[in-house]
C-alpha atoms as a PDB file:
ATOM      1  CA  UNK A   1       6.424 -48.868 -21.337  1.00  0.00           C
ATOM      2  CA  UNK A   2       7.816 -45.577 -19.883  1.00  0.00           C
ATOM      3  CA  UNK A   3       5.862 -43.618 -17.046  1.00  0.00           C
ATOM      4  CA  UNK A   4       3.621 -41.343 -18.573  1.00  0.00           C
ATOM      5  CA  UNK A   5       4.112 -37.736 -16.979  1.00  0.00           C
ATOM      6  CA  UNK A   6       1.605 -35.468 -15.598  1.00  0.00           C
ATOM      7  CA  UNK A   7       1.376 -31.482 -15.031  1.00  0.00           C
ATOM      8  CA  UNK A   8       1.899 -30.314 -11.573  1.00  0.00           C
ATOM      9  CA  UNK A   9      -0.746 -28.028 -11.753  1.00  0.00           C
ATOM     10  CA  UNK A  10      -3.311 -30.217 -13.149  1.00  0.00           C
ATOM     11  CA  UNK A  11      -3.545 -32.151  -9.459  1.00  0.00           C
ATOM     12  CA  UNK A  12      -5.778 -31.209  -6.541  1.00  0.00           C
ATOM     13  CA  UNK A  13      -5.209 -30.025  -3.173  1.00  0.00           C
ATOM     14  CA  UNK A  14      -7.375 -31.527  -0.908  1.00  0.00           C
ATOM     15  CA  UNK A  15      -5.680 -29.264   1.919  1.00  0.00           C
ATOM     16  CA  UNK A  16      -7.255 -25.757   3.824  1.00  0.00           C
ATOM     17  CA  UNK A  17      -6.566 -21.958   2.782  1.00  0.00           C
ATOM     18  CA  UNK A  18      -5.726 -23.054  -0.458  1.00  0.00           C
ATOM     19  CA  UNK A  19      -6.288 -20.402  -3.087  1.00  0.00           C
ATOM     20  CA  UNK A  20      -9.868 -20.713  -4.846  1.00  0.00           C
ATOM     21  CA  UNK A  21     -11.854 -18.736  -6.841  1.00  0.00           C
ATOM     22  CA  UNK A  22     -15.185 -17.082  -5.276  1.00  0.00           C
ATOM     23  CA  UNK A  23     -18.154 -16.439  -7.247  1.00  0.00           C
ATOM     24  CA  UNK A  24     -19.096 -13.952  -5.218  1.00  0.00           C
ATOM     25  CA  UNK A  25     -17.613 -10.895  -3.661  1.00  0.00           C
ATOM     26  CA  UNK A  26     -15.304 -11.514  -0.437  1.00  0.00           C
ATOM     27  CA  UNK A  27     -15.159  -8.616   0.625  1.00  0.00           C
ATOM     28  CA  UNK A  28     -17.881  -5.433   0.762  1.00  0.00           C
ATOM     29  CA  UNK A  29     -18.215  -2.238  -1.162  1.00  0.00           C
ATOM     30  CA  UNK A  30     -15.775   0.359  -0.332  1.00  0.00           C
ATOM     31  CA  UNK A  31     -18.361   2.888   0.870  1.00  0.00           C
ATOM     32  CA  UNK A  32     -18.983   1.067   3.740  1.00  0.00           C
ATOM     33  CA  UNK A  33     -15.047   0.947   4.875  1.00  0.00           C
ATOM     34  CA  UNK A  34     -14.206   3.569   7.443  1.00  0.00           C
ATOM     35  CA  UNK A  35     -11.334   5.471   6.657  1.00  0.00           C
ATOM     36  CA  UNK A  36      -8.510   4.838   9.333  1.00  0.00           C
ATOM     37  CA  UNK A  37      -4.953   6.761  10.199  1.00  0.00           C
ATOM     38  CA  UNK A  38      -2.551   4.602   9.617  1.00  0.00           C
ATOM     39  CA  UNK A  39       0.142   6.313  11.328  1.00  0.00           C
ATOM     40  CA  UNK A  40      -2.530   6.423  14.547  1.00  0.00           C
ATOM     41  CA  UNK A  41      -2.664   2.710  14.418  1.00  0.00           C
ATOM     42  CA  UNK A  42       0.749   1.927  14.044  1.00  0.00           C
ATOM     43  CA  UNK A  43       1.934   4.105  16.831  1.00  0.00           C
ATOM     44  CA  UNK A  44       3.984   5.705  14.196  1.00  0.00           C
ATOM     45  CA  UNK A  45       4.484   9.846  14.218  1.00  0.00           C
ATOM     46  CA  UNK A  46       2.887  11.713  11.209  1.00  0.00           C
ATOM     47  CA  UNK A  47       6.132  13.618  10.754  1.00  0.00           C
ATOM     48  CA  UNK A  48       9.654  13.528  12.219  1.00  0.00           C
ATOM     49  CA  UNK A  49      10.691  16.736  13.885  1.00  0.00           C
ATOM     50  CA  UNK A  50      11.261  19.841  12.197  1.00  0.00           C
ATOM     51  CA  UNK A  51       9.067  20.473   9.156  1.00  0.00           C
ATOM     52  CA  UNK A  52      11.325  20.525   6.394  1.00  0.00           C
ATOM     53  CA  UNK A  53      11.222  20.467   2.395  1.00  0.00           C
ATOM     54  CA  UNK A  54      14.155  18.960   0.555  1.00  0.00           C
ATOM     55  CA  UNK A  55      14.614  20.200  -3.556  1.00  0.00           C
ATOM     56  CA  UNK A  56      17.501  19.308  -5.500  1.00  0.00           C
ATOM     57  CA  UNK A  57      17.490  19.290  -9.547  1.00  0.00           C
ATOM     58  CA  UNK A  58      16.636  16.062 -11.204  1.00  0.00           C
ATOM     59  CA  UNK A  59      17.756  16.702 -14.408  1.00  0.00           C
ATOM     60  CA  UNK A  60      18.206  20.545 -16.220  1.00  0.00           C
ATOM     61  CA  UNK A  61      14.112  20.470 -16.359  1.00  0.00           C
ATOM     62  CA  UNK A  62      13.125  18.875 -13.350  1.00  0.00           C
ATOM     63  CA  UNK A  63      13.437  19.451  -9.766  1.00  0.00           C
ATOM     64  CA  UNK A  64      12.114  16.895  -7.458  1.00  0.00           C
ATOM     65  CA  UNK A  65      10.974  18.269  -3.873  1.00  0.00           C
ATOM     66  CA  UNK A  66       9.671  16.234  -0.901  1.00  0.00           C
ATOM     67  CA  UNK A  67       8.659  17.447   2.536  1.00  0.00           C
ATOM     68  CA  UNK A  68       8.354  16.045   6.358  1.00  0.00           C
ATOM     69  CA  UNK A  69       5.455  18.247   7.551  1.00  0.00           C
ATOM     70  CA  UNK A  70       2.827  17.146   9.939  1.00  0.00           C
ATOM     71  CA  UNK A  71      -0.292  18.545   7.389  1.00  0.00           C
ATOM     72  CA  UNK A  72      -3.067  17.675   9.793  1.00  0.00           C
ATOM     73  CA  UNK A  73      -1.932  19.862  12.296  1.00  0.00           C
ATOM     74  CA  UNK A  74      -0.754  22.559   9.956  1.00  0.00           C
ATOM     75  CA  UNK A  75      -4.430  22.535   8.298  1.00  0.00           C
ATOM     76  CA  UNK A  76      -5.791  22.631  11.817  1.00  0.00           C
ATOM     77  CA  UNK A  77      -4.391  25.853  12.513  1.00  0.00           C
ATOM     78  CA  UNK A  78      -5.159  27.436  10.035  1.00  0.00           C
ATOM     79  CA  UNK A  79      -6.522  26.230   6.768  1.00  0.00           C
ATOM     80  CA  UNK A  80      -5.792  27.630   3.227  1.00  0.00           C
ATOM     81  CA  UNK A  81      -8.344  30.149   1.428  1.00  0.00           C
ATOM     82  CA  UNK A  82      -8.186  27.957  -1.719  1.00  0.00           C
ATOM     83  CA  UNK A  83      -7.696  24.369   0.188  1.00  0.00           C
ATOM     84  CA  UNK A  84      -4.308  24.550  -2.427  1.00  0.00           C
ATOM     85  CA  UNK A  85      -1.079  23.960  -1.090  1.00  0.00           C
ATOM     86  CA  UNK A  86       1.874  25.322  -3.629  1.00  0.00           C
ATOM     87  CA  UNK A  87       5.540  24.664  -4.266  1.00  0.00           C
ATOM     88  CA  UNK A  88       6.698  27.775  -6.235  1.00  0.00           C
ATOM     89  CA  UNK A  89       9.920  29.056  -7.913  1.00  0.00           C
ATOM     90  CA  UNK A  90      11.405  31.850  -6.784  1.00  0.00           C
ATOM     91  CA  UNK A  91      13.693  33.850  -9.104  1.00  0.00           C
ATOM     92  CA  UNK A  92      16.798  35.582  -7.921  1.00  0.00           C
ATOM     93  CA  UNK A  93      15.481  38.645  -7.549  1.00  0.00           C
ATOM     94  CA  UNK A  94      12.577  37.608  -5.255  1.00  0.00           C
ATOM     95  CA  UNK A  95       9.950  37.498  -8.298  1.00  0.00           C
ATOM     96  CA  UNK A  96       7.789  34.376  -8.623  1.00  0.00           C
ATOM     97  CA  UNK A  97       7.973  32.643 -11.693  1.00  0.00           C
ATOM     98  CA  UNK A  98       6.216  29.214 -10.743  1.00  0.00           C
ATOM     99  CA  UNK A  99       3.913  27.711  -8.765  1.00  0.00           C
ATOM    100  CA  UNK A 100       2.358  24.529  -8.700  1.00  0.00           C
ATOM    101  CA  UNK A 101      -0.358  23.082  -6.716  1.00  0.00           C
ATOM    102  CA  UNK A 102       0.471  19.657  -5.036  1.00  0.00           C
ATOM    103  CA  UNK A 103      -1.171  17.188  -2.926  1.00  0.00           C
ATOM    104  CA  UNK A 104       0.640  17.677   0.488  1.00  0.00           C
ATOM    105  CA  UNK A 105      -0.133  14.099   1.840  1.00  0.00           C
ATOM    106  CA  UNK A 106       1.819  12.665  -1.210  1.00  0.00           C
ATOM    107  CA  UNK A 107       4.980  14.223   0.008  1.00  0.00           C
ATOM    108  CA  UNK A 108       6.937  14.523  -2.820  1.00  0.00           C
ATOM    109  CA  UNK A 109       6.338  15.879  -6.263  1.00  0.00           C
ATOM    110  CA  UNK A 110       8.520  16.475  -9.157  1.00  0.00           C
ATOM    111  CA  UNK A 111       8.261  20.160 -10.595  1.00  0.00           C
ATOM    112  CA  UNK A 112       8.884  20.615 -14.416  1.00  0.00           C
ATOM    113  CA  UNK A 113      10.248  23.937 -14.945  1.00  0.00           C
ATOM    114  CA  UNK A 114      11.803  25.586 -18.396  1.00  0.00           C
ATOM    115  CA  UNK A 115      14.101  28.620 -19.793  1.00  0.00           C
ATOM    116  CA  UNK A 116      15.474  29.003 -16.352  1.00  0.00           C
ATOM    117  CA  UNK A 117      18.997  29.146 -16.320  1.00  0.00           C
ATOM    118  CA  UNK A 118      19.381  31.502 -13.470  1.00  0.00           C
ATOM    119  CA  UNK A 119      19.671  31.239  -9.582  1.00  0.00           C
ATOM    120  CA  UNK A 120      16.206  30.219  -8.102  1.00  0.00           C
ATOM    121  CA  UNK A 121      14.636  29.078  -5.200  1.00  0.00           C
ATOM    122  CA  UNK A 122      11.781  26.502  -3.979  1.00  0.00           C
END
């Protein structure tokens, strides 16, 4: 008679730390969590030198932008009337024709822009 085969999952393991399922909650509500700095942690710099914002066309309709700026300092200075920080698009002859509010701390955003098919600026 052959040798019947089993699953592999269907055994048991009998060792610690294995994975289980819990019943109940493992860890607690999120209100209670204090909200740390990473970067202050780590020992890692918010920002690396110079502030600096980087744009370069994506496609004919897009322009993705990113920045290195250290916001908590920059807000600590002096913080916006509106609490808005914006990228906006310059036209060539120093009119706006954009502008977009982002979330700084995300440091990067993609702008959608359209009908512009002159010289502009970020």
């Amino acid at each position: 008679m052959p040798e019947r085969k089993t699953k592999r999952n269907a055994r048991r393991s009998k060792g610690r730390g294995d994975f289980r399922v819990s019943s109940e909650p493992i860890v607690g509500p999120a209100g209670n969590v204090r909200s740390l700095d990473i970067a202050g942690t780590m020992g890692l710099p918010r920002s690396y030198g110079r502030p600096l914002l980087f744009a370069i066309a994506r496609d004919e309709r897009t322009i993705f932008a990113c920045w290195n700026i250290d916001w908590p300092s920059v807000f600590q200075k002096r913080m916006p009337a509106d609490r808005q920080v914006y990228l906006r698009v310059i036209a060539d002859d120093g009119s706006e024709r954009q502008r977009v509010a982002v979330e700084p701390m995300l440091a990067m955003h993609y702008l959608k822009i359209s009908g512009f098919h002159n010289p502009y600026r970020v």
